[in-house]
N, C-alpha and C. Protein backbone atom coordinates (compact mmCIF):
# COMPACT_ATOMS: atom_id res chain seq x y z
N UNK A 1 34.69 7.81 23.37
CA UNK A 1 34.45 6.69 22.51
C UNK A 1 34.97 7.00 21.11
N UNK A 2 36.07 5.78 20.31
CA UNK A 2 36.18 6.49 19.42
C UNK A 2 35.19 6.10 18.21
N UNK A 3 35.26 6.90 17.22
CA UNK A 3 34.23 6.67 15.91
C UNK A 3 34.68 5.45 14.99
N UNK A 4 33.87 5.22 14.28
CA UNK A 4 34.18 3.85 13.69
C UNK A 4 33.49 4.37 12.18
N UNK A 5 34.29 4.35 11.06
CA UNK A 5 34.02 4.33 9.55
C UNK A 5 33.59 3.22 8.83
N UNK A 6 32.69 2.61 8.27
CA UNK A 6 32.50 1.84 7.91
C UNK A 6 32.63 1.58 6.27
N UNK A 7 33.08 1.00 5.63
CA UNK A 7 33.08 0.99 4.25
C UNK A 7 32.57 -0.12 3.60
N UNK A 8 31.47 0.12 2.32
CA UNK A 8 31.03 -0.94 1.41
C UNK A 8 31.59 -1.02 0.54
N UNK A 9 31.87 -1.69 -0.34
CA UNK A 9 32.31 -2.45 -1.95
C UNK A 9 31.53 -1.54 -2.68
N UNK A 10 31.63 -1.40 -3.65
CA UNK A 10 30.94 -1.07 -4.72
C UNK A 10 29.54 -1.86 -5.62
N UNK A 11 30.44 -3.07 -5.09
CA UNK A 11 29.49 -4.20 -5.66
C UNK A 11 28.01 -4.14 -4.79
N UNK A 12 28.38 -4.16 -3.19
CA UNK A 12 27.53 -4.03 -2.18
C UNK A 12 26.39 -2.50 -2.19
N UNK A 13 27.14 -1.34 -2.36
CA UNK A 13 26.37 -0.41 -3.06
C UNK A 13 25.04 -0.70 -4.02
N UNK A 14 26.04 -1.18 -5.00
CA UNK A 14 25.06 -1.15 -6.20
C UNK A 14 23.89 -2.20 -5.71
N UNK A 15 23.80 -3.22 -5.07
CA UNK A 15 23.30 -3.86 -4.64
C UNK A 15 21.94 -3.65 -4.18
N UNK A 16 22.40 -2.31 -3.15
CA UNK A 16 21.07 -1.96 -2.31
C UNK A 16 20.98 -0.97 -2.87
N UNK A 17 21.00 -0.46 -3.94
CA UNK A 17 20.79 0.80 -4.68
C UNK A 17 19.68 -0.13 -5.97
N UNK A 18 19.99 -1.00 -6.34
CA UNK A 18 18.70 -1.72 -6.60
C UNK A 18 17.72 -2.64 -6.34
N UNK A 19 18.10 -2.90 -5.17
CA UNK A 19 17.21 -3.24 -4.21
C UNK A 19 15.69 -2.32 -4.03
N UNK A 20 16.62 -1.29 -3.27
CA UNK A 20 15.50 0.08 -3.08
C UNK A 20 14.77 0.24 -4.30
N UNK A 21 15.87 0.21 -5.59
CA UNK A 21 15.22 0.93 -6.95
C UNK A 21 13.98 -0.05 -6.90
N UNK A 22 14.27 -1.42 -7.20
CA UNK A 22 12.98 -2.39 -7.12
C UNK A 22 11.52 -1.70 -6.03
N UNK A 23 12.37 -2.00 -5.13
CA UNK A 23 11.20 -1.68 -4.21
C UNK A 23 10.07 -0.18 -4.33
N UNK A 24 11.22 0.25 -4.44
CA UNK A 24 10.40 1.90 -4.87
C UNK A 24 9.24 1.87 -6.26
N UNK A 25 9.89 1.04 -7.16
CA UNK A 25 9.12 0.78 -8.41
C UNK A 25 7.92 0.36 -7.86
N UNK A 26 8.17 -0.85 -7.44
CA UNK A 26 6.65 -1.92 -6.96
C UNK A 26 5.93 -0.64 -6.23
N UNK A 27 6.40 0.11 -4.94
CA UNK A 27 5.33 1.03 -4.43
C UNK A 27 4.44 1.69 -5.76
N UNK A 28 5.47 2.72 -6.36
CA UNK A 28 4.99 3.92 -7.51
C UNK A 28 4.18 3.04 -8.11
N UNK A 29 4.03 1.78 -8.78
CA UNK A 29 3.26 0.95 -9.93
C UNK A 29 2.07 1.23 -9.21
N UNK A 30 1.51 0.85 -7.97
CA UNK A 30 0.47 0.76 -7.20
C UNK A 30 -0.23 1.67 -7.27
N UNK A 31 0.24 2.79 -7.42
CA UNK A 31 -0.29 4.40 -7.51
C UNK A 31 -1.01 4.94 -8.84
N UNK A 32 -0.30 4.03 -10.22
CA UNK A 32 -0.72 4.37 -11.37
C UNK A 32 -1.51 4.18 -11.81
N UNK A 33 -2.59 5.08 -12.31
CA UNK A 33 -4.08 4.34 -12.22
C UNK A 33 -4.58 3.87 -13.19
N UNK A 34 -3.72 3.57 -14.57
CA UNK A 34 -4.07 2.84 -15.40
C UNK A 34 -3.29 1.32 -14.99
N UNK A 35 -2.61 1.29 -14.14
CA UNK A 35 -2.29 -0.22 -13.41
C UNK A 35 -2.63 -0.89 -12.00
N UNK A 36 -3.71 0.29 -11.48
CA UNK A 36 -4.48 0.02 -10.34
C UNK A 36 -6.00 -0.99 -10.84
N UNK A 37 -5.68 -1.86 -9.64
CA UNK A 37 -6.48 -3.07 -9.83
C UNK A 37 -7.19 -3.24 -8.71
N UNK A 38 -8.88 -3.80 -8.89
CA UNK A 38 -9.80 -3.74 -8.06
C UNK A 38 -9.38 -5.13 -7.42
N UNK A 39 -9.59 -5.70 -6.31
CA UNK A 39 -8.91 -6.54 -5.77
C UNK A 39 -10.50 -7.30 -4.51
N UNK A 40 -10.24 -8.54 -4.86
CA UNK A 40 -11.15 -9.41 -4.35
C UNK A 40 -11.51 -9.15 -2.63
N UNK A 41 -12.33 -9.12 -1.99
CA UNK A 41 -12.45 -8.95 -0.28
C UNK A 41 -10.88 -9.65 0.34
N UNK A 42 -10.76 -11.06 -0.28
CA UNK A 42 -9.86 -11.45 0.18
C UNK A 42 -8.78 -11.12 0.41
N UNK A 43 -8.25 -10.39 -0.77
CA UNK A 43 -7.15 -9.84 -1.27
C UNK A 43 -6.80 -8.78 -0.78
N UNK A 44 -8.08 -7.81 -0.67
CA UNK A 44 -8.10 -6.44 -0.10
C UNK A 44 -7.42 -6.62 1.33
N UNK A 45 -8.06 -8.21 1.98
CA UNK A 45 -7.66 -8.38 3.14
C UNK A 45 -6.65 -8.02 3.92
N UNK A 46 -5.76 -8.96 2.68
CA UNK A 46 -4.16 -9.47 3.01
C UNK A 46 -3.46 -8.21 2.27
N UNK A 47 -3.72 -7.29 1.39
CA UNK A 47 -3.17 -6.42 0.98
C UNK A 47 -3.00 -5.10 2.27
N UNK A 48 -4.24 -5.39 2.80
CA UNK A 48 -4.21 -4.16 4.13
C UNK A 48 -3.89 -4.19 5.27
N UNK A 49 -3.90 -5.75 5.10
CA UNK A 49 -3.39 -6.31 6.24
C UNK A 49 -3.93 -6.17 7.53
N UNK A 50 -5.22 -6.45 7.63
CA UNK A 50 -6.23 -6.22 8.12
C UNK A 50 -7.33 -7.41 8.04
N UNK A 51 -8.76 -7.20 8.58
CA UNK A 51 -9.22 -8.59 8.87
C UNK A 51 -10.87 -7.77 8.92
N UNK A 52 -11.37 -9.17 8.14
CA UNK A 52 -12.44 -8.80 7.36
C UNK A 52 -13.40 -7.84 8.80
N UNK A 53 -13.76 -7.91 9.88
CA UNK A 53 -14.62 -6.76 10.56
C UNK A 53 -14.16 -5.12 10.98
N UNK A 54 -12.32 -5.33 10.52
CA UNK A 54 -11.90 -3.92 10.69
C UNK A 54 -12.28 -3.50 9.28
N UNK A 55 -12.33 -4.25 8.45
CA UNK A 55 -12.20 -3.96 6.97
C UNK A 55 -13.93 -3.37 6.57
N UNK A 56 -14.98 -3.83 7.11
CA UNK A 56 -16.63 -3.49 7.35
C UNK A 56 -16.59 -2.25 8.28
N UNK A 57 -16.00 -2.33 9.51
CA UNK A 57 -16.40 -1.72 10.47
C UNK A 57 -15.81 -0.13 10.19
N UNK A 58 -14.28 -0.13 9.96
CA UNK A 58 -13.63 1.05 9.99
C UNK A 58 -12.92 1.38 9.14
N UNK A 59 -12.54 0.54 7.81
CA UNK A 59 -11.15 0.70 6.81
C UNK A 59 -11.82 0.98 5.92
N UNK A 60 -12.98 0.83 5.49
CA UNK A 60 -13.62 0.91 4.31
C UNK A 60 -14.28 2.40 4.26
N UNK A 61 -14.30 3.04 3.02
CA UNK A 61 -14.96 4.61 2.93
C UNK A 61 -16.71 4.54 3.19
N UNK A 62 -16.86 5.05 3.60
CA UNK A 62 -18.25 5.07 3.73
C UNK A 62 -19.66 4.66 2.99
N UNK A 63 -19.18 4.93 1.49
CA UNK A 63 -20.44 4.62 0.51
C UNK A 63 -19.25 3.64 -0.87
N UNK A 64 -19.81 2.89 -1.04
CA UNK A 64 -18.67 2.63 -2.78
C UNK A 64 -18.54 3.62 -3.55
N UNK A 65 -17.99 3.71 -3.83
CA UNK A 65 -17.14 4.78 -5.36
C UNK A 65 -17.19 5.90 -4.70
N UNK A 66 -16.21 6.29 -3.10
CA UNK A 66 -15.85 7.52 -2.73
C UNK A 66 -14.64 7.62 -2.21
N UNK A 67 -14.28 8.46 -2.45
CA UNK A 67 -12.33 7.99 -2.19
C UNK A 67 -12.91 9.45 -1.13
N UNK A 68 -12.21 8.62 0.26
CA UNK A 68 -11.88 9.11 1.55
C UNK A 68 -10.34 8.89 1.88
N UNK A 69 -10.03 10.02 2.68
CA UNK A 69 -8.66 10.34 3.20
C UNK A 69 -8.58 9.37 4.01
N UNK A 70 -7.74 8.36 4.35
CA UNK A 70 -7.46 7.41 5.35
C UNK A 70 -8.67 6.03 5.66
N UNK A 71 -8.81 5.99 3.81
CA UNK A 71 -9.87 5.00 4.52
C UNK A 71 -10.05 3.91 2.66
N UNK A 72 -10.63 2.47 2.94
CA UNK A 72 -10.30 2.15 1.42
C UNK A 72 -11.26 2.20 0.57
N UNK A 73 -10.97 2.59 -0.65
CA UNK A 73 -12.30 2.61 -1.49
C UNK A 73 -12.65 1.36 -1.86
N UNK A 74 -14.09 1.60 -2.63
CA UNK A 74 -14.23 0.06 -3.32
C UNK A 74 -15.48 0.37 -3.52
N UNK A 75 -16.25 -0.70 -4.30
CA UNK A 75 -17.01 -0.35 -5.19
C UNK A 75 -17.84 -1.78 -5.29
N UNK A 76 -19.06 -1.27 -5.73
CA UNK A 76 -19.77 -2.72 -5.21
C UNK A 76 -20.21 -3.30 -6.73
N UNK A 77 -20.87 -4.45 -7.23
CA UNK A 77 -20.73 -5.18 -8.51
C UNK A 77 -21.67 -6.19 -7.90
N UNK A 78 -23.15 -5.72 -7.83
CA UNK A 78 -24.34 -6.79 -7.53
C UNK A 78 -23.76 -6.87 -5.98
N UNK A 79 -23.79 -7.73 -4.99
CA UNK A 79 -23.52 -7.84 -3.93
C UNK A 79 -21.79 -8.48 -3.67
N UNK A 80 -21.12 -8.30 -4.78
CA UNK A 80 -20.05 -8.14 -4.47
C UNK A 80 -18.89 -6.83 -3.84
N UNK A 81 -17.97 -6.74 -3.10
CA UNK A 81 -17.57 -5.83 -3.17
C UNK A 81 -15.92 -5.85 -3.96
N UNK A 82 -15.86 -4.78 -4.24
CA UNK A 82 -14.37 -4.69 -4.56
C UNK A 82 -13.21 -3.34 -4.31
N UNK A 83 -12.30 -4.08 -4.02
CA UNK A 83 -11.45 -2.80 -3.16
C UNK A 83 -10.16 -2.46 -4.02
N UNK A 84 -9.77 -0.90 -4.08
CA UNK A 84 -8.97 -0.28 -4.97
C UNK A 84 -7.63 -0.80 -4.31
N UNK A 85 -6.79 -1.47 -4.81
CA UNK A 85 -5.37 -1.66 -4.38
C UNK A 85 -4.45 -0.48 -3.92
N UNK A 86 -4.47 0.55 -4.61
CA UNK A 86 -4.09 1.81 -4.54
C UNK A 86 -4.39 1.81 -3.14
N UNK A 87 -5.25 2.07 -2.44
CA UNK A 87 -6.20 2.36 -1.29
C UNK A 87 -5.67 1.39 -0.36
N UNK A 88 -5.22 -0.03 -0.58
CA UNK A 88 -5.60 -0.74 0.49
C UNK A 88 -3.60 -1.03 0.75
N UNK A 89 -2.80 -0.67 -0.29
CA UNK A 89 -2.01 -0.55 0.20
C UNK A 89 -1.31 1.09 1.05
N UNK A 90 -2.18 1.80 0.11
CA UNK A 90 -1.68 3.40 1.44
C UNK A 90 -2.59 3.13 2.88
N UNK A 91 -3.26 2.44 2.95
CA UNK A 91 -4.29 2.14 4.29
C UNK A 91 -3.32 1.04 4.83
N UNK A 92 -2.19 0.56 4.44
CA UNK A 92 -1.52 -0.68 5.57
C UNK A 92 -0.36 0.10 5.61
N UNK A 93 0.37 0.81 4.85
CA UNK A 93 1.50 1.91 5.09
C UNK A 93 0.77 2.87 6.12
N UNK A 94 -0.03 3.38 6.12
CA UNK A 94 -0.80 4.45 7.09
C UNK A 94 -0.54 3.95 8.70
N UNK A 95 -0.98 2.87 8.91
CA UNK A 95 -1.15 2.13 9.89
C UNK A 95 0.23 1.83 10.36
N UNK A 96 0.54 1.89 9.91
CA UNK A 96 2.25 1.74 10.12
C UNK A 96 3.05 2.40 10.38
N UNK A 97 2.61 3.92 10.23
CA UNK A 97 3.15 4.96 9.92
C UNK A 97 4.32 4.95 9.17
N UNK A 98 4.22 4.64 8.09
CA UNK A 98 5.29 4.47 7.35
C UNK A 98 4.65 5.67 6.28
N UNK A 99 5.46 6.99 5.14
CA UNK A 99 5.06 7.50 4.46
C UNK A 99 4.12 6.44 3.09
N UNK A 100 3.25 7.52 2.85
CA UNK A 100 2.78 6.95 1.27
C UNK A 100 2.65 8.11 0.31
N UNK A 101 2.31 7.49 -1.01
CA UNK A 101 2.53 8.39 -1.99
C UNK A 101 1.25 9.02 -1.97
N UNK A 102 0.39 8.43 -1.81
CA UNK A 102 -1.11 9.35 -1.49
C UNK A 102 -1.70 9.79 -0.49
N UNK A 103 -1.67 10.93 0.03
CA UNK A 103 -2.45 11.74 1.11
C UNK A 103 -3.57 10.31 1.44
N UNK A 104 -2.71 9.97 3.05
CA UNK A 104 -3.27 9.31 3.73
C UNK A 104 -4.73 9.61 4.54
C-alpha cells in the first residue's frame, strides 16, 4: 500500500492551533481557584453531565466541604447545596476517560 502525505495551509494550521489554544484556556480557567465557581444543583447537573440520583447517590463526596479523589465537592448553605465547578467538570472528563488537570 502506498503512503499518502498530507499537507495543510498555514492558514489551516494556525487555525487549529487556536482552536486548541481556546480550548485548553477554557479547561485551565476551571482549575483556577480564584475563578472557580460554586454552581447551582442544576448546573452541577449539566456540568457533570450526570443526573440528579447519580449526583446524591455516587458523584458527590461524602460530607460538604471535602474534596475526594473522583468524586464532586460541594458545600451546603441552609438546605441548599452547592457544587465546585472545578470538581464537576474533572468528574465528567473522568467518566470519559478523557485526562484532567486534577488528580481524578
Amino acid at each position: 500500500m502506498p503512503s499518502t502525505i498530507t499537507t495543510i495551509s498555514a492558514e489551516e494550521l494556525e487555525a487549529v492551533k487556536s482552536e486548541l489554544r481556546a480550548e485548553f484556556r477554557g479547561l485551565l480557567q476551571a482549575y483556577v481557584v480564584d475563578n472557580d465557581r460554586w454552581l447551582r444543583t442544576d448546573e452541577a447537573l449539566e456540568t457533570a453531565e450526570i443526573c440528579r440520583a447519580t449526583l446524591v447517590m455516587s458523584a458527590r463526596a461524602d460530607a460538604p466541604n471535602t474534596e475526594q479523589p473522583g468524586r464532586i465537592t460541594y458545600r451546603k448553605v441552609g438546605t441548599t447545596c452547592w457544587y465546585k465547578q472545578s470538581s464537576c467538570i474533572t468528574y465528567a472528563l473522568a467518566k470519559k476517560g478523557l485526562p484532567t488537570l486534577i488528580a481524578a
